[in-house]
PDB file of N, CA and C in Angstrom:
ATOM      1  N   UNK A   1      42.301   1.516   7.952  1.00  0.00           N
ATOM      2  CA  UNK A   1      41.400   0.362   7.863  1.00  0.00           C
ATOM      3  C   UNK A   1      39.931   0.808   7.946  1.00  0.00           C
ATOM      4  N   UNK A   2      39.520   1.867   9.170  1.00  0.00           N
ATOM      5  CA  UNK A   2      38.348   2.227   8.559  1.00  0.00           C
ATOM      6  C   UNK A   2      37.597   3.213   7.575  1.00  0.00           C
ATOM      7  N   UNK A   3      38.965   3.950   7.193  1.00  0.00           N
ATOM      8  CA  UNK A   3      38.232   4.669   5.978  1.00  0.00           C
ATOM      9  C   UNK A   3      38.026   3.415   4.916  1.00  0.00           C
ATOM     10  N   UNK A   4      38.460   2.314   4.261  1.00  0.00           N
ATOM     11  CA  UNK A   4      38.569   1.813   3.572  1.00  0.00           C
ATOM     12  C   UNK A   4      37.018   0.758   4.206  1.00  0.00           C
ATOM     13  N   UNK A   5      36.249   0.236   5.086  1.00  0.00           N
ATOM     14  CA  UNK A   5      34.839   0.438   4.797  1.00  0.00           C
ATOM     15  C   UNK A   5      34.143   1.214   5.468  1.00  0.00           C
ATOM     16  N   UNK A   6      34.054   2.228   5.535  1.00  0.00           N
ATOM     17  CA  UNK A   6      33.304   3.293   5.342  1.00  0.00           C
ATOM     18  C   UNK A   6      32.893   3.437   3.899  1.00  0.00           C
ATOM     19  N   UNK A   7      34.459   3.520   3.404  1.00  0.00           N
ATOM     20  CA  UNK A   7      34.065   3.842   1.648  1.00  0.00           C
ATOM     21  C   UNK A   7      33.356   2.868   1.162  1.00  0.00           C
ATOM     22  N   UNK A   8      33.849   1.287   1.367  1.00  0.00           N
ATOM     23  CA  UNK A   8      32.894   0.639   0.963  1.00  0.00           C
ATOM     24  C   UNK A   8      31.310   0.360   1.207  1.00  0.00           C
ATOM     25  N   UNK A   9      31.607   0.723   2.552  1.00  0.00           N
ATOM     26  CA  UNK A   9      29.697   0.984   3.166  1.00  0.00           C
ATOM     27  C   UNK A   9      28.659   2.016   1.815  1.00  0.00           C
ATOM     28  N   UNK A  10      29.657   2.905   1.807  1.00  0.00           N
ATOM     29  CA  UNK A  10      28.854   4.217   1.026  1.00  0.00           C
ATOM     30  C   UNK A  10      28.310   3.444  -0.113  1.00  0.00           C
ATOM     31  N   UNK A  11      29.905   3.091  -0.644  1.00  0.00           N
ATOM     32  CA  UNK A  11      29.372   2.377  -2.071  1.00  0.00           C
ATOM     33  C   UNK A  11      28.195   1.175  -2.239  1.00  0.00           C
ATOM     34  N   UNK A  12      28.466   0.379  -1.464  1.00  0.00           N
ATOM     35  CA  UNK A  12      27.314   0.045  -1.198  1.00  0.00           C
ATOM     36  C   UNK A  12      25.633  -0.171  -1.039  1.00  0.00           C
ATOM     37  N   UNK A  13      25.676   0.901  -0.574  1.00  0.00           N
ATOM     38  CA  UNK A  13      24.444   1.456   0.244  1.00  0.00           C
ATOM     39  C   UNK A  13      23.878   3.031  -1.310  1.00  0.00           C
ATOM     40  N   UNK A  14      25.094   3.084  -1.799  1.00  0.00           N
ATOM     41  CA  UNK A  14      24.309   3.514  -3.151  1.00  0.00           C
ATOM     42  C   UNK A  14      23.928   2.616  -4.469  1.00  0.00           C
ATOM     43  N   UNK A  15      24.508   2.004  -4.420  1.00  0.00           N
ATOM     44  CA  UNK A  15      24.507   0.650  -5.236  1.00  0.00           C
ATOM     45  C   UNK A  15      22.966  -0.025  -4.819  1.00  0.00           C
ATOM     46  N   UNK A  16      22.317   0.217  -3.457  1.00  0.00           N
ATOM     47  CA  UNK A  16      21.581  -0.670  -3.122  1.00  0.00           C
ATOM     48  C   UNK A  16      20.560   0.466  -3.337  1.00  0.00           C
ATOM     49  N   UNK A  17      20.667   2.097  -3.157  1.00  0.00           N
ATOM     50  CA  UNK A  17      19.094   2.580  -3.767  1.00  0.00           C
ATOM     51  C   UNK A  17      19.342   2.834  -5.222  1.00  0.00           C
ATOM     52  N   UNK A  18      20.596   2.942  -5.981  1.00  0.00           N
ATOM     53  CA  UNK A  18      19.911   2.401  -7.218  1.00  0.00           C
ATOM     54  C   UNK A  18      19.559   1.294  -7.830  1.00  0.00           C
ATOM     55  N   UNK A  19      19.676   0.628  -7.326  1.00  0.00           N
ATOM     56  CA  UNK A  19      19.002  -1.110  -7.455  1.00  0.00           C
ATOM     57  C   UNK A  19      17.284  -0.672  -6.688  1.00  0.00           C
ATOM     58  N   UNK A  20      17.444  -0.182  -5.482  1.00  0.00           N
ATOM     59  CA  UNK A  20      15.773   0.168  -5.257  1.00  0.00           C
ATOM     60  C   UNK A  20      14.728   1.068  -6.134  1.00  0.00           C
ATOM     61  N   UNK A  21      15.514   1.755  -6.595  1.00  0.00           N
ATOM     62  CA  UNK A  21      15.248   3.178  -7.948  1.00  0.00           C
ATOM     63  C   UNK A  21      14.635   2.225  -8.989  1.00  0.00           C
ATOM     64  N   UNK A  22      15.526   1.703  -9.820  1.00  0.00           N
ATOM     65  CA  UNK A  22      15.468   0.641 -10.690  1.00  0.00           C
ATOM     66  C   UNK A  22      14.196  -0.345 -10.235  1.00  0.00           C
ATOM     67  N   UNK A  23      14.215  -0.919  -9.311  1.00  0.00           N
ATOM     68  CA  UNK A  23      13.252  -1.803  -8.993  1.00  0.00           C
ATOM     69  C   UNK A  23      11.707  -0.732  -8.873  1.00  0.00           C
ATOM     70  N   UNK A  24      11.734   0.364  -8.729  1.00  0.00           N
ATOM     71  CA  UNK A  24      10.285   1.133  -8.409  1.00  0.00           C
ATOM     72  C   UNK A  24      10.049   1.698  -9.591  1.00  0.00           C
ATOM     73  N   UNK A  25      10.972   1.647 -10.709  1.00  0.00           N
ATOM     74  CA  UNK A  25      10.509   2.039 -12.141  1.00  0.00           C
ATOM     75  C   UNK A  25      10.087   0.667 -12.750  1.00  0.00           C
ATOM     76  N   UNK A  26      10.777  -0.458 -13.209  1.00  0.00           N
ATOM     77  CA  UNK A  26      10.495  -1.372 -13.634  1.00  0.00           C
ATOM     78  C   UNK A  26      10.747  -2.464 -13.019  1.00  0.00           C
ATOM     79  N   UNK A  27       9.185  -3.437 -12.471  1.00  0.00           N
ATOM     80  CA  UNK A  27       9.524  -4.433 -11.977  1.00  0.00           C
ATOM     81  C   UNK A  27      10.096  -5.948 -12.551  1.00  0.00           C
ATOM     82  N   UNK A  28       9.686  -5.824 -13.583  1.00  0.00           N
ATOM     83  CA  UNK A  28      10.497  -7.031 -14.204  1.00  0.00           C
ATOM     84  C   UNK A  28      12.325  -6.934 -14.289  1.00  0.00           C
ATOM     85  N   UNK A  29      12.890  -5.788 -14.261  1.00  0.00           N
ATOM     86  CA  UNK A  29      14.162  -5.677 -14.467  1.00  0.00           C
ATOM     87  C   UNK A  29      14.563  -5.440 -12.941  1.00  0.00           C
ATOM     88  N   UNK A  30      13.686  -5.265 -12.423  1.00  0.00           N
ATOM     89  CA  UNK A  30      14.054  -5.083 -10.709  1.00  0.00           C
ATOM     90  C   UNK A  30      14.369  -5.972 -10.212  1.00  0.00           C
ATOM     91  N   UNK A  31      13.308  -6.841 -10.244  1.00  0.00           N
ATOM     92  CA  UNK A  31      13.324  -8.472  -9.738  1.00  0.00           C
ATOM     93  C   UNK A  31      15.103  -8.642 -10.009  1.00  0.00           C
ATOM     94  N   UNK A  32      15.308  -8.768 -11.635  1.00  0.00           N
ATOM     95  CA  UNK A  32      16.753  -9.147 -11.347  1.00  0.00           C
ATOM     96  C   UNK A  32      18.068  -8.719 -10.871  1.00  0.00           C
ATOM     97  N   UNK A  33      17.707  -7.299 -10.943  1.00  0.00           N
ATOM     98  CA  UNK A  33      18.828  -6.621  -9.907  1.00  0.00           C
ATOM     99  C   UNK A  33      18.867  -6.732  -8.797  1.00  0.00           C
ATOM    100  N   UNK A  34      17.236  -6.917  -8.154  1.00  0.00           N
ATOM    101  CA  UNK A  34      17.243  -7.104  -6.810  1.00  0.00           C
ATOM    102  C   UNK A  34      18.227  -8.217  -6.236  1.00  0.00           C
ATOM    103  N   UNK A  35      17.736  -9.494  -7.005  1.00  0.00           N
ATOM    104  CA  UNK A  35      18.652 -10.572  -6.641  1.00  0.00           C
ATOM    105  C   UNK A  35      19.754 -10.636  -6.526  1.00  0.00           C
ATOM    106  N   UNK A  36      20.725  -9.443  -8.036  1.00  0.00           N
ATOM    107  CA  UNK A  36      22.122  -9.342  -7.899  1.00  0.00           C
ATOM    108  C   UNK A  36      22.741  -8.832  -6.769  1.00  0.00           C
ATOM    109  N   UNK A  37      21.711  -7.446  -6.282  1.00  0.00           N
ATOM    110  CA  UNK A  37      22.102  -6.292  -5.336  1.00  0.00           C
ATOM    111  C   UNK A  37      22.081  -7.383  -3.861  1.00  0.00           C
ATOM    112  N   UNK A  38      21.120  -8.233  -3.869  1.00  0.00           N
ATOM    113  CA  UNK A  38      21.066  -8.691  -2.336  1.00  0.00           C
ATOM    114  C   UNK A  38      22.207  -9.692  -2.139  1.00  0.00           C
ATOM    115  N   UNK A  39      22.819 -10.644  -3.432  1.00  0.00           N
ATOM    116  CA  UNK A  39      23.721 -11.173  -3.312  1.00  0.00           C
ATOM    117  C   UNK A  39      25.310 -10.250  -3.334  1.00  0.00           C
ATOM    118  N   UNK A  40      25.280  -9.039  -3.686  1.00  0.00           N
ATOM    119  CA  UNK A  40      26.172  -8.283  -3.629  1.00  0.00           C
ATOM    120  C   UNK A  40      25.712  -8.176  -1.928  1.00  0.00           C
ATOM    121  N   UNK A  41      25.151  -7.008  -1.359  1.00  0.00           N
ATOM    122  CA  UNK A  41      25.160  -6.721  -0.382  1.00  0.00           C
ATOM    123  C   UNK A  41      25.165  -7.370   0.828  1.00  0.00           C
ATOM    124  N   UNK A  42      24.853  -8.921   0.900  1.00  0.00           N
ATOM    125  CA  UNK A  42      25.043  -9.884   2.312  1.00  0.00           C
ATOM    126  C   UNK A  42      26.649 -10.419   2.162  1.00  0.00           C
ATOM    127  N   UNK A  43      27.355 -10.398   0.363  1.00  0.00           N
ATOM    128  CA  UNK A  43      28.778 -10.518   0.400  1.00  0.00           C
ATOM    129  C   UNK A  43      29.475  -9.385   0.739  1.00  0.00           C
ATOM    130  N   UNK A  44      29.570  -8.202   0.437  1.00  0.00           N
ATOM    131  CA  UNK A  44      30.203  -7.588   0.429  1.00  0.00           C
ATOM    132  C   UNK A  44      29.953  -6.702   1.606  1.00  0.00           C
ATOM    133  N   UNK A  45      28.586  -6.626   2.055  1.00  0.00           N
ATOM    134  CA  UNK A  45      27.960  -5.216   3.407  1.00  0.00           C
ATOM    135  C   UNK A  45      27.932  -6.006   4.525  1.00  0.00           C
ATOM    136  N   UNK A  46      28.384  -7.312   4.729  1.00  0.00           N
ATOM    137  CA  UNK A  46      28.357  -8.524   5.768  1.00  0.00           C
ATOM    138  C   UNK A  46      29.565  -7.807   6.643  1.00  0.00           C
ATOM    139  N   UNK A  47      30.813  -8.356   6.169  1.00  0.00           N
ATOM    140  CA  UNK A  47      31.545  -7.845   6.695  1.00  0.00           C
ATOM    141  C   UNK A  47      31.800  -6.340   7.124  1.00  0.00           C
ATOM    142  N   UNK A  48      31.521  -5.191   7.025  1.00  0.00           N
ATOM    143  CA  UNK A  48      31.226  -4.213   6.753  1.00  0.00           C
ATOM    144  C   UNK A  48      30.319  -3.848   7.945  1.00  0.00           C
ATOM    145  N   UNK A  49      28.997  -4.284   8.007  1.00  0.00           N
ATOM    146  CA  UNK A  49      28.034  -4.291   8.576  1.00  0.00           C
ATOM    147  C   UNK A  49      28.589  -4.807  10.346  1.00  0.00           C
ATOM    148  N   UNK A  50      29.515  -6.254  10.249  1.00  0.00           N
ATOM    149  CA  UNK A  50      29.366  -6.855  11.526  1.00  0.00           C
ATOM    150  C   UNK A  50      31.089  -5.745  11.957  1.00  0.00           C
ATOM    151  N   UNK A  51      31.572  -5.616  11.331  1.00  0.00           N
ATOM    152  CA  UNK A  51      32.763  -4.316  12.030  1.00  0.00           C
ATOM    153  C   UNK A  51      31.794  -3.125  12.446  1.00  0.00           C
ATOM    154  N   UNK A  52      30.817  -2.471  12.048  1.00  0.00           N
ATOM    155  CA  UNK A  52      29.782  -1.799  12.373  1.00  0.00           C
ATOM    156  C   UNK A  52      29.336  -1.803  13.821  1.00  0.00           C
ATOM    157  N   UNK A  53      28.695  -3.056  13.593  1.00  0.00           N
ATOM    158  CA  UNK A  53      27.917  -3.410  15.056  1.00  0.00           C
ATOM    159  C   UNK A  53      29.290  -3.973  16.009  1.00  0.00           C
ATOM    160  N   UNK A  54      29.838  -3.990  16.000  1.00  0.00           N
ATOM    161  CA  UNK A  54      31.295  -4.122  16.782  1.00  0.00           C
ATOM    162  C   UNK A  54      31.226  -3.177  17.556  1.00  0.00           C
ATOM    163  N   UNK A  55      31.559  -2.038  16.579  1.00  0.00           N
ATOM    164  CA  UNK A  55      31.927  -0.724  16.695  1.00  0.00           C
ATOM    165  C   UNK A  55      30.915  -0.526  18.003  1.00  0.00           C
ATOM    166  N   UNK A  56      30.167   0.206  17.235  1.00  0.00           N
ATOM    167  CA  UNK A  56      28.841   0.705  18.256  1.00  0.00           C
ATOM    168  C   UNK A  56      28.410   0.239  19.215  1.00  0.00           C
ATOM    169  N   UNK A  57      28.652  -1.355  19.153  1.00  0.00           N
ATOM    170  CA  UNK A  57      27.964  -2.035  20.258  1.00  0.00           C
ATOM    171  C   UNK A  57      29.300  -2.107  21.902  1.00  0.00           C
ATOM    172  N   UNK A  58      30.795  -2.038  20.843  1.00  0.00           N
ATOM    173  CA  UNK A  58      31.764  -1.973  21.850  1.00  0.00           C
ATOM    174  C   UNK A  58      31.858  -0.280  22.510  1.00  0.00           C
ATOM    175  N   UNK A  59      31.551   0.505  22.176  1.00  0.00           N
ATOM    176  CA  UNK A  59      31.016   1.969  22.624  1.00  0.00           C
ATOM    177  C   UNK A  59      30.616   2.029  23.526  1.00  0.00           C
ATOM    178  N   UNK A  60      28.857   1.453  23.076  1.00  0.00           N
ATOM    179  CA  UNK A  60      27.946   1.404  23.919  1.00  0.00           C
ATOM    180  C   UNK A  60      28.543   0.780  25.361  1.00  0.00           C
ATOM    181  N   UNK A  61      28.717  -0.536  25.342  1.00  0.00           N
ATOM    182  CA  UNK A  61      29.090  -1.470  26.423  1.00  0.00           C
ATOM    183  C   UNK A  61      30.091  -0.409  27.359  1.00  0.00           C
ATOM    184  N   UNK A  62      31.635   0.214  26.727  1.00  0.00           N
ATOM    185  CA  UNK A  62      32.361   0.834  27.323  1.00  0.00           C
ATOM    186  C   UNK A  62      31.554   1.985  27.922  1.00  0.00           C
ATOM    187  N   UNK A  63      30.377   2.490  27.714  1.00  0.00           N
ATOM    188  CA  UNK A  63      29.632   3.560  28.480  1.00  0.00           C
ATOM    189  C   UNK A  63      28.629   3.628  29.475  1.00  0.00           C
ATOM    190  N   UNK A  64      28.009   1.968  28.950  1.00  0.00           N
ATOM    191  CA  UNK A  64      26.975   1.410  30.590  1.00  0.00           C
ATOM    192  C   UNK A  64      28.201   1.221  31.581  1.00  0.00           C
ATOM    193  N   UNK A  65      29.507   0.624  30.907  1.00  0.00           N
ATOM    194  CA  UNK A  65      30.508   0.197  32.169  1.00  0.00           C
ATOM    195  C   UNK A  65      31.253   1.510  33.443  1.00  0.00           C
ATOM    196  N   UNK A  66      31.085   2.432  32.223  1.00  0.00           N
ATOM    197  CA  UNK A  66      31.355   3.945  33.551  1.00  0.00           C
ATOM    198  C   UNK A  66      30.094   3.941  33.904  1.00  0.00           C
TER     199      UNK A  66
END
Protein backbone atom coordinates (compact mmCIF):
# COMPACT_ATOMS: atom_id res chain seq x y z
CA UNK A 1 0.00 0.00 0.00
CA UNK A 2 2.76 2.34 0.43
CA UNK A 3 4.85 1.73 -2.38
CA UNK A 4 1.79 2.28 -4.49
CA UNK A 5 1.73 6.24 -3.23
CA UNK A 6 4.96 6.85 -3.01
CA UNK A 7 4.88 5.97 -6.72
CA UNK A 8 2.12 8.05 -7.12
CA UNK A 9 3.63 10.99 -5.05
CA UNK A 10 6.74 10.83 -7.51
CA UNK A 11 4.52 10.90 -10.40
CA UNK A 12 3.02 13.56 -9.36
CA UNK A 13 5.36 15.87 -8.14
CA UNK A 14 7.01 15.39 -11.72
CA UNK A 15 4.03 16.07 -13.51
CA UNK A 16 3.87 19.25 -11.36
CA UNK A 17 7.63 20.64 -12.38
CA UNK A 18 6.87 19.93 -15.78
CA UNK A 19 3.79 21.86 -15.69
CA UNK A 20 6.19 24.54 -13.72
CA UNK A 21 8.93 24.15 -16.70
CA UNK A 22 6.18 24.71 -19.18
CA UNK A 23 4.70 27.56 -17.31
CA UNK A 24 8.44 29.50 -17.09
CA UNK A 25 8.85 29.03 -20.89
CA UNK A 26 5.47 30.07 -22.04
CA UNK A 27 3.03 31.92 -20.12
CA UNK A 28 0.05 31.78 -22.06
CA UNK A 29 0.20 27.88 -22.35
CA UNK A 30 1.18 27.79 -18.68
CA UNK A 31 -1.72 29.50 -17.40
CA UNK A 32 -3.55 26.44 -18.84
CA UNK A 33 -1.63 23.70 -17.60
CA UNK A 34 -1.30 25.34 -14.51
CA UNK A 35 -5.00 25.04 -13.97
CA UNK A 36 -5.00 21.37 -15.25
CA UNK A 37 -1.84 20.46 -13.00
CA UNK A 38 -3.51 22.16 -9.81
CA UNK A 39 -6.76 20.38 -10.47
CA UNK A 40 -4.78 17.17 -11.00
CA UNK A 41 -2.67 17.65 -7.95
CA UNK A 42 -5.36 18.71 -4.96
CA UNK A 43 -7.28 15.34 -6.70
CA UNK A 44 -4.93 13.10 -6.92
CA UNK A 45 -1.70 14.51 -4.25
CA UNK A 46 -4.72 15.12 -1.57
CA UNK A 47 -4.94 11.88 -0.63
CA UNK A 48 -1.39 11.08 -0.93
CA UNK A 49 -0.33 14.14 0.81
CA UNK A 50 -2.86 13.64 4.03
CA UNK A 51 -1.42 9.63 4.37
CA UNK A 52 1.90 11.71 4.39
CA UNK A 53 1.20 13.96 7.16
CA UNK A 54 -0.32 10.95 9.04
CA UNK A 55 2.71 9.32 8.64
CA UNK A 56 5.15 11.83 9.97
CA UNK A 57 3.01 13.48 12.21
CA UNK A 58 2.09 9.84 13.89
CA UNK A 59 6.13 9.36 14.25
CA UNK A 60 6.65 12.45 15.51
CA UNK A 61 3.83 12.22 18.32
CA UNK A 62 5.13 8.40 19.07
CA UNK A 63 8.65 10.17 19.89
CA UNK A 64 7.62 13.35 22.13
CA UNK A 65 5.57 10.34 23.91
CA UNK A 66 9.01 8.40 24.94
Amino acid sequence: MKKYFIKRFVIFTLIFFVLYFINLQDKNLGSVFKIIGISLLSGGCLGGLMVLLKVTFGKMGQKRNQ
